[in-house]
PDB file of N, CA and C in Angstrom:
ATOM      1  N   UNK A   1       0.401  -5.925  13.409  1.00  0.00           N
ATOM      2  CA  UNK A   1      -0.481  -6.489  12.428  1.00  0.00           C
ATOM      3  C   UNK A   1      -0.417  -5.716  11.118  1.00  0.00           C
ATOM      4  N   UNK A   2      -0.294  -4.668  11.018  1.00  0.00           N
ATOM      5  CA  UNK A   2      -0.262  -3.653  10.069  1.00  0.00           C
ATOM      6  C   UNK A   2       0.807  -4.097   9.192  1.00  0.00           C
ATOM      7  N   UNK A   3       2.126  -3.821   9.818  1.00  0.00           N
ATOM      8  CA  UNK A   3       3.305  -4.348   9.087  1.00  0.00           C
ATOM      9  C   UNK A   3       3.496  -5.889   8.746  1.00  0.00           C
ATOM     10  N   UNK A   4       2.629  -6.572   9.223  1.00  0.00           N
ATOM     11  CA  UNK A   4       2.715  -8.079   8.119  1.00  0.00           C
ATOM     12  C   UNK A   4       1.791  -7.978   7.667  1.00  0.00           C
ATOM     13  N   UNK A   5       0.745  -7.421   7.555  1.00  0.00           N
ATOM     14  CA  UNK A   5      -0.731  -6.706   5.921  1.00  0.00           C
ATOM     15  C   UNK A   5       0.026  -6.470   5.317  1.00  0.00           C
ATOM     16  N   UNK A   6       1.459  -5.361   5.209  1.00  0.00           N
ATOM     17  CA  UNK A   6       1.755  -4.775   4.276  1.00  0.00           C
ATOM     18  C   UNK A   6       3.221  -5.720   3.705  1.00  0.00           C
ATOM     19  N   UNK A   7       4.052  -6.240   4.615  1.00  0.00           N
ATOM     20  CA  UNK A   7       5.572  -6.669   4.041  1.00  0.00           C
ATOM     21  C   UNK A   7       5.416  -8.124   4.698  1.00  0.00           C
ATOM     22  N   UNK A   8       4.431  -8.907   4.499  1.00  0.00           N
ATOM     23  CA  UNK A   8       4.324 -10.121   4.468  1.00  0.00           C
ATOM     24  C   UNK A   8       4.569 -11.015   2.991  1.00  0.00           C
ATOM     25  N   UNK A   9       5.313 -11.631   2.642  1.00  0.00           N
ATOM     26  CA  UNK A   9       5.736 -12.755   1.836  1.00  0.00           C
ATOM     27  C   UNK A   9       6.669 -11.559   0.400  1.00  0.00           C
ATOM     28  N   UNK A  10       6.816 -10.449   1.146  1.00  0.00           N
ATOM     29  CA  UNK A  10       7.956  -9.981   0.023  1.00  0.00           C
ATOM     30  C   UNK A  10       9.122  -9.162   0.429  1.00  0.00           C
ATOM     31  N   UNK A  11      10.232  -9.168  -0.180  1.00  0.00           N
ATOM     32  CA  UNK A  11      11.890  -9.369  -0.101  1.00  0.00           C
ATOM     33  C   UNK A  11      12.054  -8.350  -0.382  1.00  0.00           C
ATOM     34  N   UNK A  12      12.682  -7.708   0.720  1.00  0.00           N
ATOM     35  CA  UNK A  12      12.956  -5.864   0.058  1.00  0.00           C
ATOM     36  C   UNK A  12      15.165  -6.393  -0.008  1.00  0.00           C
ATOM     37  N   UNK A  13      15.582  -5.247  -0.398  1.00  0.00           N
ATOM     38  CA  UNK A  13      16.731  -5.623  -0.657  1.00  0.00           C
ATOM     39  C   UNK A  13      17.470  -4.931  -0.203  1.00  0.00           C
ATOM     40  N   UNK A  14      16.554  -3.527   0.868  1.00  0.00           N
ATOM     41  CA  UNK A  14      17.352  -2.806   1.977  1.00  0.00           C
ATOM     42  C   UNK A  14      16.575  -2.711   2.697  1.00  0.00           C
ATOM     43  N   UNK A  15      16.755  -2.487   3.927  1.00  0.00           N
ATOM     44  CA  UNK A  15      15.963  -1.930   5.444  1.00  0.00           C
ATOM     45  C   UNK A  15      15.199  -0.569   4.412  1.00  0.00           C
ATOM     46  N   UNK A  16      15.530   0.274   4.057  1.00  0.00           N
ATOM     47  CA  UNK A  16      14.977   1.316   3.219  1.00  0.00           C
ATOM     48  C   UNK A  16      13.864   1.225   2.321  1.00  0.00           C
ATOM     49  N   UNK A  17      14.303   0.293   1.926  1.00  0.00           N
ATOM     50  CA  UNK A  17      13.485  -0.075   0.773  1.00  0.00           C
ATOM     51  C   UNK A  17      11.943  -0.636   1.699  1.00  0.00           C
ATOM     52  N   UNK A  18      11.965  -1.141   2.601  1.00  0.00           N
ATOM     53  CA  UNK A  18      11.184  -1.724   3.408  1.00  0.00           C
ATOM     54  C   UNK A  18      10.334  -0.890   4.338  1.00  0.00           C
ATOM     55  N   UNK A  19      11.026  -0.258   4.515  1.00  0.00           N
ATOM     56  CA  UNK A  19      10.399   1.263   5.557  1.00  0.00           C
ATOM     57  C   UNK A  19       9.909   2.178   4.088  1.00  0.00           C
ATOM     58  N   UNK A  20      10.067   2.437   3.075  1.00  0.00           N
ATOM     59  CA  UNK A  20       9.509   2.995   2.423  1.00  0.00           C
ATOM     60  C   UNK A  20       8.072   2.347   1.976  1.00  0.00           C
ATOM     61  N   UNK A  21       8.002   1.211   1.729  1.00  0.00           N
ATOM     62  CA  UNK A  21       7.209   0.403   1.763  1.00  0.00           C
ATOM     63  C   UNK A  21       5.556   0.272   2.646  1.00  0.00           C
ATOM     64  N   UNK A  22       6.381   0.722   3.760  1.00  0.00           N
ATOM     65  CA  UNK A  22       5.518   0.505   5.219  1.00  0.00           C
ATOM     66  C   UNK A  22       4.873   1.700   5.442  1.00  0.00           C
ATOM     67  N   UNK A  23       5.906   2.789   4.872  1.00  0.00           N
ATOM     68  CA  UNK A  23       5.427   3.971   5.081  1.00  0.00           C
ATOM     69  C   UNK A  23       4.116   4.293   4.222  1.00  0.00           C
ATOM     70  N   UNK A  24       4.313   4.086   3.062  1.00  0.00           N
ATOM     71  CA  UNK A  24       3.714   3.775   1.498  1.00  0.00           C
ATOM     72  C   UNK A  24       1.897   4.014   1.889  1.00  0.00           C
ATOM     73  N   UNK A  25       2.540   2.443   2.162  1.00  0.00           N
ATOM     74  CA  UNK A  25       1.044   1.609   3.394  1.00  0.00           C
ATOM     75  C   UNK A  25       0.372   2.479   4.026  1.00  0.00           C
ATOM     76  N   UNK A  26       0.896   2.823   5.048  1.00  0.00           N
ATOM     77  CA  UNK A  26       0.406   3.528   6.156  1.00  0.00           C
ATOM     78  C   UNK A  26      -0.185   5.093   5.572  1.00  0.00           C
ATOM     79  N   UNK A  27       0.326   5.996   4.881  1.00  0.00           N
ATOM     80  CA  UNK A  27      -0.131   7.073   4.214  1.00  0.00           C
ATOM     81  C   UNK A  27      -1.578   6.622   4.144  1.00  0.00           C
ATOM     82  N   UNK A  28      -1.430   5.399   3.084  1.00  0.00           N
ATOM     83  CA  UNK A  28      -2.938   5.095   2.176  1.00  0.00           C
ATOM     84  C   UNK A  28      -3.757   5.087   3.335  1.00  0.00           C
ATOM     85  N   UNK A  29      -3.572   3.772   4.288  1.00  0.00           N
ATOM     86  CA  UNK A  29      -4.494   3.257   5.435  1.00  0.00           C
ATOM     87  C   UNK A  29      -4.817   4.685   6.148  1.00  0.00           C
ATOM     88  N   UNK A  30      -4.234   5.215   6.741  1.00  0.00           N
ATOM     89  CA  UNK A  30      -4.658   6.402   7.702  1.00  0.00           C
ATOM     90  C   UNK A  30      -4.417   7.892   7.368  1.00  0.00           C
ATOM     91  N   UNK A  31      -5.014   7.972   5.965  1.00  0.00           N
ATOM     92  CA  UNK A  31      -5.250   8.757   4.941  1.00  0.00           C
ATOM     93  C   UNK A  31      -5.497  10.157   5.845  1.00  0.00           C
ATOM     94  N   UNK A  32      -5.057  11.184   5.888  1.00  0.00           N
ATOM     95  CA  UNK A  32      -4.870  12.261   6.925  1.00  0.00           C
ATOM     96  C   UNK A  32      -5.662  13.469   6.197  1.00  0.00           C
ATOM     97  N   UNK A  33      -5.574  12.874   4.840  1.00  0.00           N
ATOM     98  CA  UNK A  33      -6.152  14.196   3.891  1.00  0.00           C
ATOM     99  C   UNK A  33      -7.631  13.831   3.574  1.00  0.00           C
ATOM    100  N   UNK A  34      -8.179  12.539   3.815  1.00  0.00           N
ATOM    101  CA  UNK A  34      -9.296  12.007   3.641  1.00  0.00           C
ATOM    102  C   UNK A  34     -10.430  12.589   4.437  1.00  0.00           C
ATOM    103  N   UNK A  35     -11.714  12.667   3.892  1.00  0.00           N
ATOM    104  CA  UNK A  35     -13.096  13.968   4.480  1.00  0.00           C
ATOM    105  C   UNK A  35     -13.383  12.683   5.263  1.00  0.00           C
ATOM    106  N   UNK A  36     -13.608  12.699   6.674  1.00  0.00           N
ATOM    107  CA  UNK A  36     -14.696  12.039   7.378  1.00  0.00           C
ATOM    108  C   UNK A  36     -16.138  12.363   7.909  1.00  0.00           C
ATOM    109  N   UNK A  37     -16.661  11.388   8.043  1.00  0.00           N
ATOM    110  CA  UNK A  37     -18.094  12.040   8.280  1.00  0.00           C
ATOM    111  C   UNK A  37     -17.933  12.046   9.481  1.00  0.00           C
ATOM    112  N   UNK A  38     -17.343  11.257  10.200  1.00  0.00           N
ATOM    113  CA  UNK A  38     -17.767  11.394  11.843  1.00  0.00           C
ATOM    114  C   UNK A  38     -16.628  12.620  12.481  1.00  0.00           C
ATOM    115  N   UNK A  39     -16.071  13.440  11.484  1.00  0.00           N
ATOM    116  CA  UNK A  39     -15.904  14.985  11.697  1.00  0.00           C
ATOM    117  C   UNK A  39     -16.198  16.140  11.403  1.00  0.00           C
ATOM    118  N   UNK A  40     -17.503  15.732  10.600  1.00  0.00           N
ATOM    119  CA  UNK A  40     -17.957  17.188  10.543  1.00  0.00           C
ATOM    120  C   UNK A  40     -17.550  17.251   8.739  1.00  0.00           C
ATOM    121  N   UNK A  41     -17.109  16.213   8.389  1.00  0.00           N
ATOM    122  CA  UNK A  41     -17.298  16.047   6.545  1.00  0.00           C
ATOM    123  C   UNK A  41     -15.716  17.410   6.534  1.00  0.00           C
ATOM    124  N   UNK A  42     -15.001  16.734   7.392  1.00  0.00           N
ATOM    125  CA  UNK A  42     -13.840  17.803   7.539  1.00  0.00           C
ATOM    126  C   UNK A  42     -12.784  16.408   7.149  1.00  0.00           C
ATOM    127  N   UNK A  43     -11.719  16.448   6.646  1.00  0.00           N
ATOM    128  CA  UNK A  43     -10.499  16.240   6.591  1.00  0.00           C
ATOM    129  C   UNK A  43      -9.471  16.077   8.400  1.00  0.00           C
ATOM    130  N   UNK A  44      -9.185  14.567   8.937  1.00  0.00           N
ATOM    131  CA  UNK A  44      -8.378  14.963  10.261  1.00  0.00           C
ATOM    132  C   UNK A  44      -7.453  16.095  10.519  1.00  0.00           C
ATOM    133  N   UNK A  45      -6.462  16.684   9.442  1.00  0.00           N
ATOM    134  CA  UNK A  45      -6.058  17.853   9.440  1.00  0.00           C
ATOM    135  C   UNK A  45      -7.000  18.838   9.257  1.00  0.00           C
ATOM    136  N   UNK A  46      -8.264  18.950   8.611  1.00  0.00           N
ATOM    137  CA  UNK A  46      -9.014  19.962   8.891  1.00  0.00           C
ATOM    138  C   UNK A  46      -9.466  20.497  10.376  1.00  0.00           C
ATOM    139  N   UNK A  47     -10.032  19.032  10.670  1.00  0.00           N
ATOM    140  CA  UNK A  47     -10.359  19.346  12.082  1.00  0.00           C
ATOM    141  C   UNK A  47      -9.931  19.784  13.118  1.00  0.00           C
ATOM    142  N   UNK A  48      -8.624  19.023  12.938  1.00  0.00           N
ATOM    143  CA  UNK A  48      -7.619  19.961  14.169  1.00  0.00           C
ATOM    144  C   UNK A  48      -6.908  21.211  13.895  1.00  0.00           C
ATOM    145  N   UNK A  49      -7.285  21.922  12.610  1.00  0.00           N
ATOM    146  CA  UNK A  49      -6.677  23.374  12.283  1.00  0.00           C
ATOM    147  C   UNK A  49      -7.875  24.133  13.517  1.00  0.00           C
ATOM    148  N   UNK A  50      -9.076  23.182  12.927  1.00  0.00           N
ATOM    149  CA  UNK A  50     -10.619  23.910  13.276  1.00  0.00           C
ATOM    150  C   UNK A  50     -10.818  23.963  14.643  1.00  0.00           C
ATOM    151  N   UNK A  51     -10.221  23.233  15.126  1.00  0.00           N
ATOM    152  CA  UNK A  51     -10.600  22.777  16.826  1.00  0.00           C
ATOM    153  C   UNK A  51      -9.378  23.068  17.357  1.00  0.00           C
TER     154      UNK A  51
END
């Protein structure tokens, strides 16, 4: 589902170009550097340095 949110109705012009794309996506969506509250107002890499 993820990958037709993101490379649905557009034409990449390499496999590369397309996986960069997806990757792009995915950074933003499951943002690793982003503070959550339901951790402690920690960052997911924070938390697991912490834990």
């Amino acid at each position: 589902m993820v990958k037709s949110e993101c490379l649905r109705g557009r034409v990449f012009a390499t496999r590369a170009e397309a996986n960069l794309a997806l990757f792009e996506y995915l950074d933003g969506f499951y943002n690793s550097r982003r503070i959550q509250k339901r951790l402690g107002y920690l960052s997911p890499i924070e938390f697991e340095e912490k834990h």
